[in-house]
Protein backbone atom coordinates (compact mmCIF):
# COMPACT_ATOMS: atom_id res chain seq x y z
CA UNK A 1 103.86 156.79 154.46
CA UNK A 2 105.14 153.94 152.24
CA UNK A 3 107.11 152.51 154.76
CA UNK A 4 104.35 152.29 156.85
CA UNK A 5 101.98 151.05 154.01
CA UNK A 6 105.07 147.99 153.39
CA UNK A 7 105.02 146.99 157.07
CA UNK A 8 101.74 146.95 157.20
CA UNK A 9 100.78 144.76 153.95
CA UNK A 10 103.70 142.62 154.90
CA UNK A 11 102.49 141.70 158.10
CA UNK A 12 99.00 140.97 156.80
CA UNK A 13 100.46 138.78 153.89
CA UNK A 14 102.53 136.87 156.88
CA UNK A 15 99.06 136.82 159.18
CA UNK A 16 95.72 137.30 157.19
CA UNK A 17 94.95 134.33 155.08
CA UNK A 18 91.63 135.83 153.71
CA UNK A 19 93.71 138.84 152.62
CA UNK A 20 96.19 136.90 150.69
CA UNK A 21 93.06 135.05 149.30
CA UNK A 22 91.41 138.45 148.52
CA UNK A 23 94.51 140.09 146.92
CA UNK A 24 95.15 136.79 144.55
CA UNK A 25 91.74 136.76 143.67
CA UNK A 26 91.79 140.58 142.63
CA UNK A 27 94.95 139.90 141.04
CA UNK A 28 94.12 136.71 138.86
CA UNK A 29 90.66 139.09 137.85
CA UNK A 30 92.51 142.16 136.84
CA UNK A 31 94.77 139.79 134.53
CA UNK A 32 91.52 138.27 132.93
CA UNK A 33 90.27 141.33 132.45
CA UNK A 34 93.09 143.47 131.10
CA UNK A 35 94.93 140.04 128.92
CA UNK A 36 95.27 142.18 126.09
CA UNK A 37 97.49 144.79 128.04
CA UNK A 38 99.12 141.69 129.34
CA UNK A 39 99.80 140.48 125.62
CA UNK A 40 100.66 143.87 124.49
CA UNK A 41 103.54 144.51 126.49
CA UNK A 42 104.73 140.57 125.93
CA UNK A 43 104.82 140.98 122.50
CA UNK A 44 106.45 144.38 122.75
CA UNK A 45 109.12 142.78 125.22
CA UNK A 46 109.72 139.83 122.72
CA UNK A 47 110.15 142.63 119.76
CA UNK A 48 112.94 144.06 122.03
CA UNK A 49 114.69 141.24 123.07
CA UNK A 50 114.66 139.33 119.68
CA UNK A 51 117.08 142.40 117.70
CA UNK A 52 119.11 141.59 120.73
CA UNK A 53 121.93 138.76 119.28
CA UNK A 54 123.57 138.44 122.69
CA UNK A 55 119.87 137.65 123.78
CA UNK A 56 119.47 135.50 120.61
CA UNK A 57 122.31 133.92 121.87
CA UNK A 58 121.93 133.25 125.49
CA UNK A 59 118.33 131.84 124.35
CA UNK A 60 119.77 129.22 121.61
CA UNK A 61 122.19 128.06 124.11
CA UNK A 62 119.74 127.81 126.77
CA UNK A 63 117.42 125.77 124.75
CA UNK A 64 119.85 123.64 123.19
CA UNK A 65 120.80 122.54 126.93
CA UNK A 66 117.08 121.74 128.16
CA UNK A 67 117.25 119.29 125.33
CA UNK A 68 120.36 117.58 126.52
CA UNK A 69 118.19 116.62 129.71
CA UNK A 70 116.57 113.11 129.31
CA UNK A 71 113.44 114.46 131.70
CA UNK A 72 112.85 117.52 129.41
CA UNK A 73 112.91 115.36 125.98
CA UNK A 74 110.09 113.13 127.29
CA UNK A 75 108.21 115.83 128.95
CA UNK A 76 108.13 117.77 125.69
CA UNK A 77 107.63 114.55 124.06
CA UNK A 78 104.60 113.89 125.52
CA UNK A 79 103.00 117.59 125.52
CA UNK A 80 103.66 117.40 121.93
CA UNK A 81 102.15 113.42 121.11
CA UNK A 82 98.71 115.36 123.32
CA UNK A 83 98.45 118.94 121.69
CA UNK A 84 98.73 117.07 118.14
CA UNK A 85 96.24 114.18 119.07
CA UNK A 86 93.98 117.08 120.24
CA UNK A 87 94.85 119.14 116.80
CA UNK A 88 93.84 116.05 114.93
CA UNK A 89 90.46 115.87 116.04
CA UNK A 90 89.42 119.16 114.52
CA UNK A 91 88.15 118.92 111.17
CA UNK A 92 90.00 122.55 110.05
CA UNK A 93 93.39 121.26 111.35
CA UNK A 94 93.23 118.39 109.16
CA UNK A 95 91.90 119.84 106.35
CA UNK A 96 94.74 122.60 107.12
CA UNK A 97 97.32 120.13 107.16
CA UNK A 98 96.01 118.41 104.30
CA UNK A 99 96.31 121.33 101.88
CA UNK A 100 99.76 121.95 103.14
CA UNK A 101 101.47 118.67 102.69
CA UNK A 102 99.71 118.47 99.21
CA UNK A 103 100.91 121.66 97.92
CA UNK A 104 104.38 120.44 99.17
CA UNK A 105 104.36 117.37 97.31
CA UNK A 106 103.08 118.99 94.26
CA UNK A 107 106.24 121.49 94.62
CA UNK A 108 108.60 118.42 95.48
CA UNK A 109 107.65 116.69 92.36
CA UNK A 110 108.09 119.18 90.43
CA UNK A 111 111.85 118.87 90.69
CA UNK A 112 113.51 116.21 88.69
CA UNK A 113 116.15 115.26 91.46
CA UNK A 114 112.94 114.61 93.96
CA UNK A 115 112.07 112.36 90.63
CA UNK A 116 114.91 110.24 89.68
CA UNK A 117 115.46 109.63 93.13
CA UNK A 118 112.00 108.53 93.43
CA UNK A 119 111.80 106.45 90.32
CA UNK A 120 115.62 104.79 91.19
CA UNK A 121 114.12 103.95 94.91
CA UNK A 122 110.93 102.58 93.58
CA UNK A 123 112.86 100.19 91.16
CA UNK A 124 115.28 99.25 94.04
CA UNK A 125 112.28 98.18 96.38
CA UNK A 126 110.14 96.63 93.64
CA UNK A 127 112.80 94.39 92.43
CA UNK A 128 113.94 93.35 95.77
CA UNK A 129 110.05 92.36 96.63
CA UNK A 130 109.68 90.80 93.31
CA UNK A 131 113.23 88.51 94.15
CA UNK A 132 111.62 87.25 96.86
CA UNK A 133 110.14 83.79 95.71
CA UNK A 134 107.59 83.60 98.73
CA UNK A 135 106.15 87.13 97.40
CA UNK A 136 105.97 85.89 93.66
CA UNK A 137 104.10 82.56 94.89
CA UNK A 138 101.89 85.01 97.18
CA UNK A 139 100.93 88.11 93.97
CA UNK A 140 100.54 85.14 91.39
CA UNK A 141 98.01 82.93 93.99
CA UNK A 142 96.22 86.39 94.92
CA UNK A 143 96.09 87.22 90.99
CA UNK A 144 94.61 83.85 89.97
CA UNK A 145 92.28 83.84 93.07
CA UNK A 146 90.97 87.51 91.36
CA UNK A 147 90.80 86.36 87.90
CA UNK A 148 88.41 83.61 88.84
CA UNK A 149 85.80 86.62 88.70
CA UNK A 150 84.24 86.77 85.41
CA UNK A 151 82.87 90.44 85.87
CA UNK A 152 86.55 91.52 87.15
CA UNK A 153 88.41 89.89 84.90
CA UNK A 154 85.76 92.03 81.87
CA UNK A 155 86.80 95.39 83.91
CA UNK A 156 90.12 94.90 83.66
CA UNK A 157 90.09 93.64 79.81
CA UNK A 158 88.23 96.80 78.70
CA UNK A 159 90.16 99.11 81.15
CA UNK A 160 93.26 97.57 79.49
CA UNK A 161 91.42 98.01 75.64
CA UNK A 162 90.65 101.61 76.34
CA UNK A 163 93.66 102.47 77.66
CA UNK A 164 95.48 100.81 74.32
CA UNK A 165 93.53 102.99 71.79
CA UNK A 166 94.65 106.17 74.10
CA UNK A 167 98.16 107.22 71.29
CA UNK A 168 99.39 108.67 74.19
CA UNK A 169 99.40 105.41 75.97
CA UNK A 170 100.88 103.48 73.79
CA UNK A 171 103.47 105.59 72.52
CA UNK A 172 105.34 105.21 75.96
CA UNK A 173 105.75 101.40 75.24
CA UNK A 174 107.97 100.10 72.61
CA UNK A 175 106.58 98.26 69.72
CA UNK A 176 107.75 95.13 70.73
CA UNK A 177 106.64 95.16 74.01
CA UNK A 178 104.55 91.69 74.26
CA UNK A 179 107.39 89.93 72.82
CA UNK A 180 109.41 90.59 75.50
CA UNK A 181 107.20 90.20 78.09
């Protein structure tokens, strides 16, 4: 009987374009409508394999080569640059990825290598901009440009004041401060 059946379907797969049609379309509905026994038994599958080091293995190595091919880079290149430019424009993913990378930063700061590397790096940049003659001309033009604003120029003197009757403040300058400056 099942030999029979197999010659049978075969022929009409070779033959009978409407049954191909007909049997895809049953197929591709069955799938939709079962995807959960579908996802099921791929997550089972992936359980299995994964404990599997020789699998682990085989996989890593597999990978490792697709990368290695110029054609594959770009390809995932681009798929990537698209999925992310589509992630973006949801509101949840960004405020997602927002709470993440702050909560990092808060974490990274908290160490004082992260710090001193920081602070060292900071002083390195600012006093190469500020050896720069060009930039000096450029801050003090911009600067006097600003300070011909009378109601700026007030903000930043009582900003300043406030700031100098904080003990706090002023206990992380030296006494002589001004004079050097």
């Amino acid at each position: 009987h099942w030999k029979f059946h197999k010659e049978i379907v075969s022929e009409r797969h070779k033959n009978d374009p409407e049954y191909v049609k007909r049997i895809a379309e049953g197929r591709r509905k069955y799938i939709e409508n079962h995807r959960h026994i579908f996802s099921e038994r791929a997550r089972n599958l992936n359980k299995k394999l994964w404990k599997n080091s020789e699998f682990k293995k085989r996989h890593s190595q597999r990978i490792q080569e697709m990368w290695q091919n110029p054609e594959y880079k770009e390809y995932m290149r681009r798929a990537s640059s698209k999925n992310l430019k589509k992630l973006w424009r949801r509101k949840d993913f960004q405020e997602l990825l927002s709470k993440l990378k702050s909560e990092e930063m808060k974490k990274r700061w908290q160490d004082k290598n992260y710090r001193k590397f920081w602070e060292k790096k900071t002083r390195e940049i600012s006093l190469k901009i500020w050896a720069n003659p060009k930039h000096r001309e450029y801050i003090s033009k911009l600067m006097r440009e600003r300070f011909q604003n009378p109601e700026l120029k007030q903000e930043i003197s009582e900003r300043s004041k406030k700031l100098w009757q904080d003990p706090a403040y002023r206990a992380k300058y030296p006494t002589d401060h001004f004079k050097k400056m």
